[in-house]
PDB file of N, CA and C in Angstrom:
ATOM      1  N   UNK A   1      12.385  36.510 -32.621  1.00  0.00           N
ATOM      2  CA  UNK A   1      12.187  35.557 -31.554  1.00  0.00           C
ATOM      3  C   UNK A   1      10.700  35.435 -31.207  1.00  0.00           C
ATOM      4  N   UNK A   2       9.950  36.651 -30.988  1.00  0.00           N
ATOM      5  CA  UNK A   2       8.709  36.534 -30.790  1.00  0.00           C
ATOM      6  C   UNK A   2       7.992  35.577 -32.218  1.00  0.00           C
ATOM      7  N   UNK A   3       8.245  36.121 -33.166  1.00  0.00           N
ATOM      8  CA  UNK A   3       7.414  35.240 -34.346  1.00  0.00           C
ATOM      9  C   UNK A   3       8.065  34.489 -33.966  1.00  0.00           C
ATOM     10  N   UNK A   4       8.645  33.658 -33.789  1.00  0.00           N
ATOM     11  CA  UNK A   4       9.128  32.064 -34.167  1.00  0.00           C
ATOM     12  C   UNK A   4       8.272  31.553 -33.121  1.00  0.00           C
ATOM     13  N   UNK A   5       8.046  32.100 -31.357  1.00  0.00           N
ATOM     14  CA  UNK A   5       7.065  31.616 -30.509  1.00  0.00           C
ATOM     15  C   UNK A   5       5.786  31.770 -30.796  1.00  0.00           C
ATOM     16  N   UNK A   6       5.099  32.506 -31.447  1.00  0.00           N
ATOM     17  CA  UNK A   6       3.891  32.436 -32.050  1.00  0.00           C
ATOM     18  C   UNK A   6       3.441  31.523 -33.729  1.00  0.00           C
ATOM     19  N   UNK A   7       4.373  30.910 -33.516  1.00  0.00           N
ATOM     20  CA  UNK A   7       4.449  29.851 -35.152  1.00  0.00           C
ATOM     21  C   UNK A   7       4.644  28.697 -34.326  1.00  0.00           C
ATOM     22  N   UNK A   8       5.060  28.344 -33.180  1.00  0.00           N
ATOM     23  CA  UNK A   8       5.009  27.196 -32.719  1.00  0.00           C
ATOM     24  C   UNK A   8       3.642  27.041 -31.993  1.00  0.00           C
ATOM     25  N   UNK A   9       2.824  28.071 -31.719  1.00  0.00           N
ATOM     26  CA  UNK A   9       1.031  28.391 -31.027  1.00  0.00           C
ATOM     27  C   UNK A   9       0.763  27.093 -32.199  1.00  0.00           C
ATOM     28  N   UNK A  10      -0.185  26.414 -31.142  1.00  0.00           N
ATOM     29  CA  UNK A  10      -1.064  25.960 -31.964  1.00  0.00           C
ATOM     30  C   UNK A  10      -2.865  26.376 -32.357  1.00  0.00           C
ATOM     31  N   UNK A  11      -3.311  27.316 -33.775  1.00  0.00           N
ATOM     32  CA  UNK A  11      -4.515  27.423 -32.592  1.00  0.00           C
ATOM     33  C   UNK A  11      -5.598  26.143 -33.165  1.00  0.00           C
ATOM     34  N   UNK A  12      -6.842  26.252 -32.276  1.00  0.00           N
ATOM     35  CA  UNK A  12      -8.038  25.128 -32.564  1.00  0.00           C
ATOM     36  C   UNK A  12      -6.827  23.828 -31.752  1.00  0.00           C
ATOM     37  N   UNK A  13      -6.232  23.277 -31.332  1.00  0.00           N
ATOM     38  CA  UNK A  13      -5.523  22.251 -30.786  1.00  0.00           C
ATOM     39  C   UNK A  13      -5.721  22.275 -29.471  1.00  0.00           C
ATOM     40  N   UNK A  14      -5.478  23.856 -29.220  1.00  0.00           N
ATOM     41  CA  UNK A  14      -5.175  24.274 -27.620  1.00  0.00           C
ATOM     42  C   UNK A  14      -6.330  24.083 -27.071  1.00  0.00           C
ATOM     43  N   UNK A  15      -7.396  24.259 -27.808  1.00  0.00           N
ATOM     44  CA  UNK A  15      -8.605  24.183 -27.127  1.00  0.00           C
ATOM     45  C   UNK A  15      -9.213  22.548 -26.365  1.00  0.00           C
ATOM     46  N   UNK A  16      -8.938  21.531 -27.297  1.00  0.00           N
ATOM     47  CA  UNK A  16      -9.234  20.343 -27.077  1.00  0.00           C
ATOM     48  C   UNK A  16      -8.474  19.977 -25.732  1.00  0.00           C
ATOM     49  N   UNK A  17      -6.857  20.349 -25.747  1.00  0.00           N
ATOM     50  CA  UNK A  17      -5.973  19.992 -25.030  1.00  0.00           C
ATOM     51  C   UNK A  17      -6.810  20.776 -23.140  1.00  0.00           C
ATOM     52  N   UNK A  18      -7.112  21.795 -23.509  1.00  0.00           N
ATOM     53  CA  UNK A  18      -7.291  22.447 -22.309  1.00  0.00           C
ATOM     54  C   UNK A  18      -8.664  21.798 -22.024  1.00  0.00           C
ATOM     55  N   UNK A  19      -9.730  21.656 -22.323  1.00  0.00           N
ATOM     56  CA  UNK A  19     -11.179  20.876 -22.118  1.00  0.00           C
ATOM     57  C   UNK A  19     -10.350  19.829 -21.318  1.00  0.00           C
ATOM     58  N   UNK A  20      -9.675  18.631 -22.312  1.00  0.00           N
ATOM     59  CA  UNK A  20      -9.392  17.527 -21.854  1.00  0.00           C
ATOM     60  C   UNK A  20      -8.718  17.414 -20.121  1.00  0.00           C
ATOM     61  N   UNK A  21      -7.744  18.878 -20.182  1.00  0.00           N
ATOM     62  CA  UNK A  21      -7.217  18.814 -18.684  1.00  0.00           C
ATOM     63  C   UNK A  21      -8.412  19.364 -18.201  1.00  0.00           C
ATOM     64  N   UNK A  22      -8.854  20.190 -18.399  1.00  0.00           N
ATOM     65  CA  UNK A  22      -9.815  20.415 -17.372  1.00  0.00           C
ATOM     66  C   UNK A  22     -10.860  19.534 -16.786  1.00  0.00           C
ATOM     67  N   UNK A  23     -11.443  18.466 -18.196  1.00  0.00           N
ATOM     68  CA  UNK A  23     -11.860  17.531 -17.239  1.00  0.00           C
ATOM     69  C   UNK A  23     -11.445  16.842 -16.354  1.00  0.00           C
ATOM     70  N   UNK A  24      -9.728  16.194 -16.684  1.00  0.00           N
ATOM     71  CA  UNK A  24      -9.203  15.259 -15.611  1.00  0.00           C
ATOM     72  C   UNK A  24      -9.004  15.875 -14.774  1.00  0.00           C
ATOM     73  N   UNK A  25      -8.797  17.462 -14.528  1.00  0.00           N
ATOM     74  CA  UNK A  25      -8.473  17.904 -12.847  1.00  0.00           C
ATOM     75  C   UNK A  25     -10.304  17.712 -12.223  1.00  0.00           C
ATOM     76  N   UNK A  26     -11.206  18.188 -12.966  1.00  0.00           N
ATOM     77  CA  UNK A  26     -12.817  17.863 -12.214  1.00  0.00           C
ATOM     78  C   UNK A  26     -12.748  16.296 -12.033  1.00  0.00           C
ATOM     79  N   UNK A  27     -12.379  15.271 -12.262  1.00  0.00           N
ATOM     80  CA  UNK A  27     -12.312  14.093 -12.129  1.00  0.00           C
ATOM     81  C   UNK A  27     -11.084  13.239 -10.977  1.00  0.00           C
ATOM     82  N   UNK A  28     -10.199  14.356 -10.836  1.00  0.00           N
ATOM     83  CA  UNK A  28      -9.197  13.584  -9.649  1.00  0.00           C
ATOM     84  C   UNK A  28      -9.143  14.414  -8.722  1.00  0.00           C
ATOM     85  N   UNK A  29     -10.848  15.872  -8.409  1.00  0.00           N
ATOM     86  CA  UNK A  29     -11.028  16.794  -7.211  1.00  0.00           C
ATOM     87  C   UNK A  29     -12.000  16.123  -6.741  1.00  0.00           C
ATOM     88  N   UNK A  30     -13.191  14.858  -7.922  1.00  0.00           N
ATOM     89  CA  UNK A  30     -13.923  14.225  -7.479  1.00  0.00           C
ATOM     90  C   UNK A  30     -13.825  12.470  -7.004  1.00  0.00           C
ATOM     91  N   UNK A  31     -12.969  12.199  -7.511  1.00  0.00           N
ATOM     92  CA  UNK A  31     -12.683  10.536  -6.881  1.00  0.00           C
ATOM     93  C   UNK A  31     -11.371  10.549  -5.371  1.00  0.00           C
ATOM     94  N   UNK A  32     -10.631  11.659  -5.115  1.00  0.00           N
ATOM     95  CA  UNK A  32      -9.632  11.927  -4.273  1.00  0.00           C
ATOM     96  C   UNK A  32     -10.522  12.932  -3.054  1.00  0.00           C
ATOM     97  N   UNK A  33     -11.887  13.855  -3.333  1.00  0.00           N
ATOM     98  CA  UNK A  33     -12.261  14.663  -2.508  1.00  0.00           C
ATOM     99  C   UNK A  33     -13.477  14.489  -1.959  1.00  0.00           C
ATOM    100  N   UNK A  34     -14.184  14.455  -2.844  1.00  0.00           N
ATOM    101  CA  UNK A  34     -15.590  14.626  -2.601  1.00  0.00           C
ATOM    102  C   UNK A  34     -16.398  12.892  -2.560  1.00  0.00           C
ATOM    103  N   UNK A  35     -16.076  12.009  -3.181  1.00  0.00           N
ATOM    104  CA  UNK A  35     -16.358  10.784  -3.036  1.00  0.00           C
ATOM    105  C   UNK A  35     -16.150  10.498  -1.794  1.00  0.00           C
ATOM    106  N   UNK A  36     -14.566  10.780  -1.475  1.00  0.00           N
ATOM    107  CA  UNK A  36     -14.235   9.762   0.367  1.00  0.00           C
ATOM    108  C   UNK A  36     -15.255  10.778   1.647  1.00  0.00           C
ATOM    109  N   UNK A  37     -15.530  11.842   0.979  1.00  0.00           N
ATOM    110  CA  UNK A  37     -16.149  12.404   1.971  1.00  0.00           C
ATOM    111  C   UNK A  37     -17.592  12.186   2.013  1.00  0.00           C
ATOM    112  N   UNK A  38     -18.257  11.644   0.846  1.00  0.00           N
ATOM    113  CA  UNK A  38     -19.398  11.397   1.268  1.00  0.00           C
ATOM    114  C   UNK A  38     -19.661  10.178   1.667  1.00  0.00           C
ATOM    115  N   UNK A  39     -18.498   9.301   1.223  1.00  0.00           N
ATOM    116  CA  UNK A  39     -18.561   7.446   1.686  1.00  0.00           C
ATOM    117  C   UNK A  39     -18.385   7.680   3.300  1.00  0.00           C
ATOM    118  N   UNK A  40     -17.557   8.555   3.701  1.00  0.00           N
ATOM    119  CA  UNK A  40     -17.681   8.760   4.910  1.00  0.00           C
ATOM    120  C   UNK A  40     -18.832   9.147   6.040  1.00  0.00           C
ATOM    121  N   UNK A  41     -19.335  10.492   5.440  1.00  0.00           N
ATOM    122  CA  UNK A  41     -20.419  10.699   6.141  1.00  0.00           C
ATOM    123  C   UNK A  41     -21.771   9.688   5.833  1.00  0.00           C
ATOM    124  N   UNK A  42     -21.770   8.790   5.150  1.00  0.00           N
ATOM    125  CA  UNK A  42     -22.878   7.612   4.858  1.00  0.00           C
ATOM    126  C   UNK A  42     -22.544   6.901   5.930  1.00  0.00           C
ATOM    127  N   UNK A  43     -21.051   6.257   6.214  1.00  0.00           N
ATOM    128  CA  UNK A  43     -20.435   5.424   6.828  1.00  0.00           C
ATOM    129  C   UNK A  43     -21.188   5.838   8.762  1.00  0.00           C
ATOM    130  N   UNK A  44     -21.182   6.926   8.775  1.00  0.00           N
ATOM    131  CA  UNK A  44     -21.203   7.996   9.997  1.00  0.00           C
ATOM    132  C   UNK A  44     -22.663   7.603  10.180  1.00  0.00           C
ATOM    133  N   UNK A  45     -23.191   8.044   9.344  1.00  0.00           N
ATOM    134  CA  UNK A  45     -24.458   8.140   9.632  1.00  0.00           C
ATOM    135  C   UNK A  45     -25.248   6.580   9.815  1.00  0.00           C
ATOM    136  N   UNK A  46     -24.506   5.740   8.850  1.00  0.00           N
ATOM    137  CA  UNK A  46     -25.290   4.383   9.236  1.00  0.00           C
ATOM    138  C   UNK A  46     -24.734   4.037  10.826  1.00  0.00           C
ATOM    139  N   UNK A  47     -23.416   3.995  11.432  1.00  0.00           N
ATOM    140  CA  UNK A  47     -23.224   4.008  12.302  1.00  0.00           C
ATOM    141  C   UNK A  47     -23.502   4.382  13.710  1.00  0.00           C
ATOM    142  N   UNK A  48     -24.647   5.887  13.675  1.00  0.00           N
ATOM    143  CA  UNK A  48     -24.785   6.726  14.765  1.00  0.00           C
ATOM    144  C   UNK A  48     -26.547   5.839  14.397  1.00  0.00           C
ATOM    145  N   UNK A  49     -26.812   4.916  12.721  1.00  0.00           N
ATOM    146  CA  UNK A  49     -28.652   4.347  13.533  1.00  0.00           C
ATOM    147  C   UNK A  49     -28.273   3.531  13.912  1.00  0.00           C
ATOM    148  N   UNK A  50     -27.368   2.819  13.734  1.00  0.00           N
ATOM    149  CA  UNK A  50     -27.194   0.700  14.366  1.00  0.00           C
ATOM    150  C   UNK A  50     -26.598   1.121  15.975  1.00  0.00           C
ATOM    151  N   UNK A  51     -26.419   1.945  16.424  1.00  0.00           N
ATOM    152  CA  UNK A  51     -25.629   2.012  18.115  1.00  0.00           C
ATOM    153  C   UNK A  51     -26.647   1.530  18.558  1.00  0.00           C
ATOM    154  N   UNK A  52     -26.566   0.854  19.808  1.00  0.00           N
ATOM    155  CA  UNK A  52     -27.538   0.627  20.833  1.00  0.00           C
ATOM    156  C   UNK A  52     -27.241   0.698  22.238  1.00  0.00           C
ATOM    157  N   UNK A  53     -27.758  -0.162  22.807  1.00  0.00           N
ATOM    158  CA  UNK A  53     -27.682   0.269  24.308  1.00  0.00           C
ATOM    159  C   UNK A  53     -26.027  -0.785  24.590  1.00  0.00           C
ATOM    160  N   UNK A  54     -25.740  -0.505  25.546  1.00  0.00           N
ATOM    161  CA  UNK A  54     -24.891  -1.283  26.114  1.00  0.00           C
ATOM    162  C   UNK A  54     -23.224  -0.956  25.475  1.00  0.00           C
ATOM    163  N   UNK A  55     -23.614  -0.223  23.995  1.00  0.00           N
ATOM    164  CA  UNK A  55     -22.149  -0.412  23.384  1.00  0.00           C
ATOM    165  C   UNK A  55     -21.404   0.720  23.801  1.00  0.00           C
ATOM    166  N   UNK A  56     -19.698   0.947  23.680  1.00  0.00           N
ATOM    167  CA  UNK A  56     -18.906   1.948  24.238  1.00  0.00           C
ATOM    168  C   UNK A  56     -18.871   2.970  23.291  1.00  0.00           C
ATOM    169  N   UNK A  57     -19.018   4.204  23.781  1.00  0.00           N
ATOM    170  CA  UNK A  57     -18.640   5.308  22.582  1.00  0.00           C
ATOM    171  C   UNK A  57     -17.493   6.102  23.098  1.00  0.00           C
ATOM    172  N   UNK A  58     -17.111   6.922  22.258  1.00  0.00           N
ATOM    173  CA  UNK A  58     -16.216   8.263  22.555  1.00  0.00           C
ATOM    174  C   UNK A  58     -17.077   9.114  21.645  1.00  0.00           C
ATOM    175  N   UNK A  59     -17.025  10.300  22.487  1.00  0.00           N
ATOM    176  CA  UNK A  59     -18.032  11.676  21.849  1.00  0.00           C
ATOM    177  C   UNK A  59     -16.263  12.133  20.872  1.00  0.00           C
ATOM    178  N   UNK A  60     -16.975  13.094  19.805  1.00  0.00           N
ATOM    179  CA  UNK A  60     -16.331  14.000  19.546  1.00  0.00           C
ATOM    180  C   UNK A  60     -15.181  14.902  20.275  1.00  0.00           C
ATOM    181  N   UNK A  61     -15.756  14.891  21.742  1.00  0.00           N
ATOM    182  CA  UNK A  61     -15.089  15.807  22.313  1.00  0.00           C
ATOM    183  C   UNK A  61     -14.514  14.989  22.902  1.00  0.00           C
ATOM    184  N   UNK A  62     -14.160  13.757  23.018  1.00  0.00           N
ATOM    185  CA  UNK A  62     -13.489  12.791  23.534  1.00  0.00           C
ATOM    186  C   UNK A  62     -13.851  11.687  24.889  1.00  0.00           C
ATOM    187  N   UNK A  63     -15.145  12.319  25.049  1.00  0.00           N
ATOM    188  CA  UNK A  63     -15.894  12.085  26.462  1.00  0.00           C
ATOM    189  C   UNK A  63     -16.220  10.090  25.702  1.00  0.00           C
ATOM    190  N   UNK A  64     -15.446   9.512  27.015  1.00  0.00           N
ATOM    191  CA  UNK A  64     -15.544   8.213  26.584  1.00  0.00           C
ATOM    192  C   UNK A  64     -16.925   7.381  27.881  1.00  0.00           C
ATOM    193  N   UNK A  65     -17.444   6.502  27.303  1.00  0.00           N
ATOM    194  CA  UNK A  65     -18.284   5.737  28.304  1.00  0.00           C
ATOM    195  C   UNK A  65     -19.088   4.636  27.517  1.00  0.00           C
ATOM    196  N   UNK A  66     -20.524   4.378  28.155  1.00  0.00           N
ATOM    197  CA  UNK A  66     -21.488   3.402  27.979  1.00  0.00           C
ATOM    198  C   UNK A  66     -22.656   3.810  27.681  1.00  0.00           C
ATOM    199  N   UNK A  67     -23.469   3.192  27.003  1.00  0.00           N
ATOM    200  CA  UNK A  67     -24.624   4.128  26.517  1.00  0.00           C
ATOM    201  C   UNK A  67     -25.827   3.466  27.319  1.00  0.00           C
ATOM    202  N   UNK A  68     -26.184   4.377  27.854  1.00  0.00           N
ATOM    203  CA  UNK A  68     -27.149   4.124  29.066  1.00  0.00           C
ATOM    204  C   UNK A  68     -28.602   3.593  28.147  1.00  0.00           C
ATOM    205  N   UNK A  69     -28.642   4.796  28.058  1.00  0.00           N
ATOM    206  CA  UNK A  69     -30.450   5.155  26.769  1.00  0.00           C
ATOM    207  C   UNK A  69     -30.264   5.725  25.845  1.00  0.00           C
ATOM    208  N   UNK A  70     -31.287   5.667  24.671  1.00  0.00           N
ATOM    209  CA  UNK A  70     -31.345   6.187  23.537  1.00  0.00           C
ATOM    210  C   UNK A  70     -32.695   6.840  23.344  1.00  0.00           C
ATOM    211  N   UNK A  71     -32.646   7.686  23.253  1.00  0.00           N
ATOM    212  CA  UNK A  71     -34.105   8.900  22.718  1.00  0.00           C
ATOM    213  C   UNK A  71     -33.455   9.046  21.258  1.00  0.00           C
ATOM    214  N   UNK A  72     -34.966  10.085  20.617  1.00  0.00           N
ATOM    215  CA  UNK A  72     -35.128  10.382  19.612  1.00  0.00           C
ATOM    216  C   UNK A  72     -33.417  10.676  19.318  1.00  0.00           C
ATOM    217  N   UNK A  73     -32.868  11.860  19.242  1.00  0.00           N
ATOM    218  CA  UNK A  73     -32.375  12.144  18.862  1.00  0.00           C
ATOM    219  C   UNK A  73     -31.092  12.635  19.696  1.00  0.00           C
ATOM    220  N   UNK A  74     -30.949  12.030  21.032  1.00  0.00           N
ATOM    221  CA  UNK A  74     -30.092  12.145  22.312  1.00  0.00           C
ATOM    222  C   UNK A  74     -29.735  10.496  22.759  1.00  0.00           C
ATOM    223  N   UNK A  75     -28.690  10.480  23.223  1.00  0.00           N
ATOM    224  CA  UNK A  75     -28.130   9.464  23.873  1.00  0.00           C
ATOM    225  C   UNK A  75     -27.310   9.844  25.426  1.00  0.00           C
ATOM    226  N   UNK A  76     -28.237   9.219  26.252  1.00  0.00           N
ATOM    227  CA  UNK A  76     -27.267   9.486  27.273  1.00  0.00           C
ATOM    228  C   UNK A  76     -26.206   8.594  27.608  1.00  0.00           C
ATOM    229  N   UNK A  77     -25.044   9.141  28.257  1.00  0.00           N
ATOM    230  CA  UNK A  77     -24.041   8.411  27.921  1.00  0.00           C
ATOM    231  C   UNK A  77     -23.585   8.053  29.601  1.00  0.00           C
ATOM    232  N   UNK A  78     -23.261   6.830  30.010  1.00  0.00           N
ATOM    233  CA  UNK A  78     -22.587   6.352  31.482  1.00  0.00           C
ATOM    234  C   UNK A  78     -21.346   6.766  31.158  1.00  0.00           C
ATOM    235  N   UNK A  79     -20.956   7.525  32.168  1.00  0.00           N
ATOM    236  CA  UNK A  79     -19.498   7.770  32.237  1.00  0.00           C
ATOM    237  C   UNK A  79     -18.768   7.233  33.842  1.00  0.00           C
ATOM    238  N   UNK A  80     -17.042   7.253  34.305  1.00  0.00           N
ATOM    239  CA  UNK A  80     -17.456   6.698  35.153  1.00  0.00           C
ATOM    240  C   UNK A  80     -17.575   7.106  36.687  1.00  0.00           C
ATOM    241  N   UNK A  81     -17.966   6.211  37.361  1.00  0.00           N
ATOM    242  CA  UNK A  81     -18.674   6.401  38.749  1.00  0.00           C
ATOM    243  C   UNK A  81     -19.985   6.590  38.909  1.00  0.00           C
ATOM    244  N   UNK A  82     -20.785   6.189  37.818  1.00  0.00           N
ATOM    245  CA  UNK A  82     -22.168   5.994  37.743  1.00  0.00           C
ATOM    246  C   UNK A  82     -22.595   7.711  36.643  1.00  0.00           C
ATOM    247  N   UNK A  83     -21.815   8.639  36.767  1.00  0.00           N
ATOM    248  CA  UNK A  83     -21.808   9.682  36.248  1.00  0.00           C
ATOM    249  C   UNK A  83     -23.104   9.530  34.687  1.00  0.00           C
ATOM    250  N   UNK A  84     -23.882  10.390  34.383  1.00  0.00           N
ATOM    251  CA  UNK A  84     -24.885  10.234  33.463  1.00  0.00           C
ATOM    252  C   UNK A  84     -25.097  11.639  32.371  1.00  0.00           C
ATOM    253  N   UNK A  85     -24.362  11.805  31.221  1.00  0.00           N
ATOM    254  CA  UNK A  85     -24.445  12.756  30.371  1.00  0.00           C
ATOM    255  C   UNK A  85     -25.177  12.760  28.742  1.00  0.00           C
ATOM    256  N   UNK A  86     -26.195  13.631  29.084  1.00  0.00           N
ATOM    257  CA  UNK A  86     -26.647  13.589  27.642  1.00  0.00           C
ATOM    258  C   UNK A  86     -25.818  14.316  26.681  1.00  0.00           C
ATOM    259  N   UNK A  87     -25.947  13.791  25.389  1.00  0.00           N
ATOM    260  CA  UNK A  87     -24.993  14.042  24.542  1.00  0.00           C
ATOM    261  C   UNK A  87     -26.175  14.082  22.880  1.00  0.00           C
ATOM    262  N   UNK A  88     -26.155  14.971  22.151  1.00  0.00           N
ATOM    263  CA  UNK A  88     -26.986  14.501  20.645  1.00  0.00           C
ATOM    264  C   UNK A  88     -26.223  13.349  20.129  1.00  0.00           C
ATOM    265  N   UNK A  89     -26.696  12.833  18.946  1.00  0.00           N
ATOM    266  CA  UNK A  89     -26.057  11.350  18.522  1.00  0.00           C
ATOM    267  C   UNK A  89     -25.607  11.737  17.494  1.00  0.00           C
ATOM    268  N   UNK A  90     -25.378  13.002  17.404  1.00  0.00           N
ATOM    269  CA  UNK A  90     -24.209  13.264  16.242  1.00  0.00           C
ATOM    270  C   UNK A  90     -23.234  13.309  16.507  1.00  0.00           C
ATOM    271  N   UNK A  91     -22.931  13.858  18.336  1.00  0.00           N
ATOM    272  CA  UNK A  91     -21.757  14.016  18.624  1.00  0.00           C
ATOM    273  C   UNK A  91     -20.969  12.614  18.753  1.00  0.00           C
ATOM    274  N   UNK A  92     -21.768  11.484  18.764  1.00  0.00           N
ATOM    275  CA  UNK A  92     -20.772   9.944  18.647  1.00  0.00           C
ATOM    276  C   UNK A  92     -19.598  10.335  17.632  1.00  0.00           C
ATOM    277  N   UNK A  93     -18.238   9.746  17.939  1.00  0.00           N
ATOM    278  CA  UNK A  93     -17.270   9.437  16.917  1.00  0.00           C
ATOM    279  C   UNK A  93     -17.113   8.186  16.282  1.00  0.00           C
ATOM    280  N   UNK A  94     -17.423   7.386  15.138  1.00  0.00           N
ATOM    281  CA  UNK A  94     -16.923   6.152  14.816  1.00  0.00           C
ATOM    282  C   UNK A  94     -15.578   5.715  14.640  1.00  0.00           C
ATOM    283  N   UNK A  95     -14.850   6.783  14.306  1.00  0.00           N
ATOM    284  CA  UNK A  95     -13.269   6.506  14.361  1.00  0.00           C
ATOM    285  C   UNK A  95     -12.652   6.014  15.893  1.00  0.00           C
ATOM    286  N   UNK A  96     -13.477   6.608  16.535  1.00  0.00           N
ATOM    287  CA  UNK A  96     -13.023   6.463  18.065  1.00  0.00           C
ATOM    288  C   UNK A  96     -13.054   5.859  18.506  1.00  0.00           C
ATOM    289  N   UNK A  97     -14.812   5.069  18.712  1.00  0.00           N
ATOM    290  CA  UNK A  97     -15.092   4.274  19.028  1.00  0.00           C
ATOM    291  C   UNK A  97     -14.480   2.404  18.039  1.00  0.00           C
ATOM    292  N   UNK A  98     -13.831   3.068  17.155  1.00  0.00           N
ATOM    293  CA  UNK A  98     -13.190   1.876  16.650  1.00  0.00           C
ATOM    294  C   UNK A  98     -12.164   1.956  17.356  1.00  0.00           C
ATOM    295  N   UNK A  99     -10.941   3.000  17.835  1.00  0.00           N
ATOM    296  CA  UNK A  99     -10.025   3.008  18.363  1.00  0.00           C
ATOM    297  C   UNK A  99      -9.875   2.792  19.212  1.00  0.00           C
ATOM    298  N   UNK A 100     -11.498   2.605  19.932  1.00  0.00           N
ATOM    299  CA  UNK A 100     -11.545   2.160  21.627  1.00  0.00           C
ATOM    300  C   UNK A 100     -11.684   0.530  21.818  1.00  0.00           C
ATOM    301  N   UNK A 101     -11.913   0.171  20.568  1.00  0.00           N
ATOM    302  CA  UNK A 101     -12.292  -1.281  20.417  1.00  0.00           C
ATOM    303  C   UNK A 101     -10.618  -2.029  20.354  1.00  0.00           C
ATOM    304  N   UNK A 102     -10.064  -1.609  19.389  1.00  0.00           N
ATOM    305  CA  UNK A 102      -8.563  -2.295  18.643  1.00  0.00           C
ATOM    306  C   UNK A 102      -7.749  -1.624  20.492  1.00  0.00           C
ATOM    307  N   UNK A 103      -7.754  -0.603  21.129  1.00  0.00           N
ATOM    308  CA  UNK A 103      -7.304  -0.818  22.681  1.00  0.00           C
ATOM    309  C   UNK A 103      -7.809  -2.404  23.360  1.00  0.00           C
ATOM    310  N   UNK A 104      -9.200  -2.262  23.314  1.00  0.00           N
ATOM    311  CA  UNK A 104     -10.014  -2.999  24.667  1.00  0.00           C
ATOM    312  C   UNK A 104      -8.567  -4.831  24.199  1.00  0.00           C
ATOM    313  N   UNK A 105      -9.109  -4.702  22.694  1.00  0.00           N
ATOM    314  CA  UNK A 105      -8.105  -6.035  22.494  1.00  0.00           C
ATOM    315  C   UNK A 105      -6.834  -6.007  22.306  1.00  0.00           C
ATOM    316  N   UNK A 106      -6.199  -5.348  22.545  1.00  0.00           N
ATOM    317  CA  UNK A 106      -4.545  -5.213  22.937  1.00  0.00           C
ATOM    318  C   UNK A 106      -4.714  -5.314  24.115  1.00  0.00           C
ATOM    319  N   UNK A 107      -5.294  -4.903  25.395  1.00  0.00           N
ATOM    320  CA  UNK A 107      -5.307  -5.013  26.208  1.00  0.00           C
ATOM    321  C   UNK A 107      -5.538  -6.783  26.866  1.00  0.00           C
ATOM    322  N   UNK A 108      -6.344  -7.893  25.549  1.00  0.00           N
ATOM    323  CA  UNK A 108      -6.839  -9.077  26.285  1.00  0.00           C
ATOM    324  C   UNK A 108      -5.868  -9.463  25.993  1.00  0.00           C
TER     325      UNK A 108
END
């Protein structure tokens, strides 16, 4: 029984066969993983230079409001009752602030 499973081995075959998977698993860890994550953080990052004054954000931490001012590398944020919090401009969410948008117009 054992010889008959070692006569069906192929050798020099196995090798091509295994390269070949191994490339397609490096190829569907990179178009399924690592691509959406960097289209993302591009996406993020063009998003946190085009903000400006006046538009609505939600922080990360969920802290929602109006963007008062913009410094270097801080945004203070109107929250409400006149309330005034600085926040870095990394902590902006774009998912959020889209989710706060698709509300504002369900709401009109």
């Amino acid at each position: 029984m054992i010889y008959s499973i070692l006569l069906q081995a192929q050798p020099g075959g196995g090798m091509t066969t295994q390269l070949l998977f191994m490339g397609a698993i490096i190829a569907v860890f990179y178009f399924f993983m690592i691509r959406p994550q960097q289209k993302k953080a591009k996406d993020q990052k063009k998003f946190v230079e085009e903000i400006k004054k006046g538009d609505y954000a939600v922080t990360i931490g969920g802290m929602h409001g109006r963007i008062a001012e913009i410094e270097d590398d801080t945004i203070i944020l109107e929250v409400e009752r006149g309330g005034r919090i600085k926040f870095s401009k990394s902590s902006i969410s774009m998912e959020s602030t889209k989710a706060l948008a698709g509300k504002k117009q369900a709401a009109v």
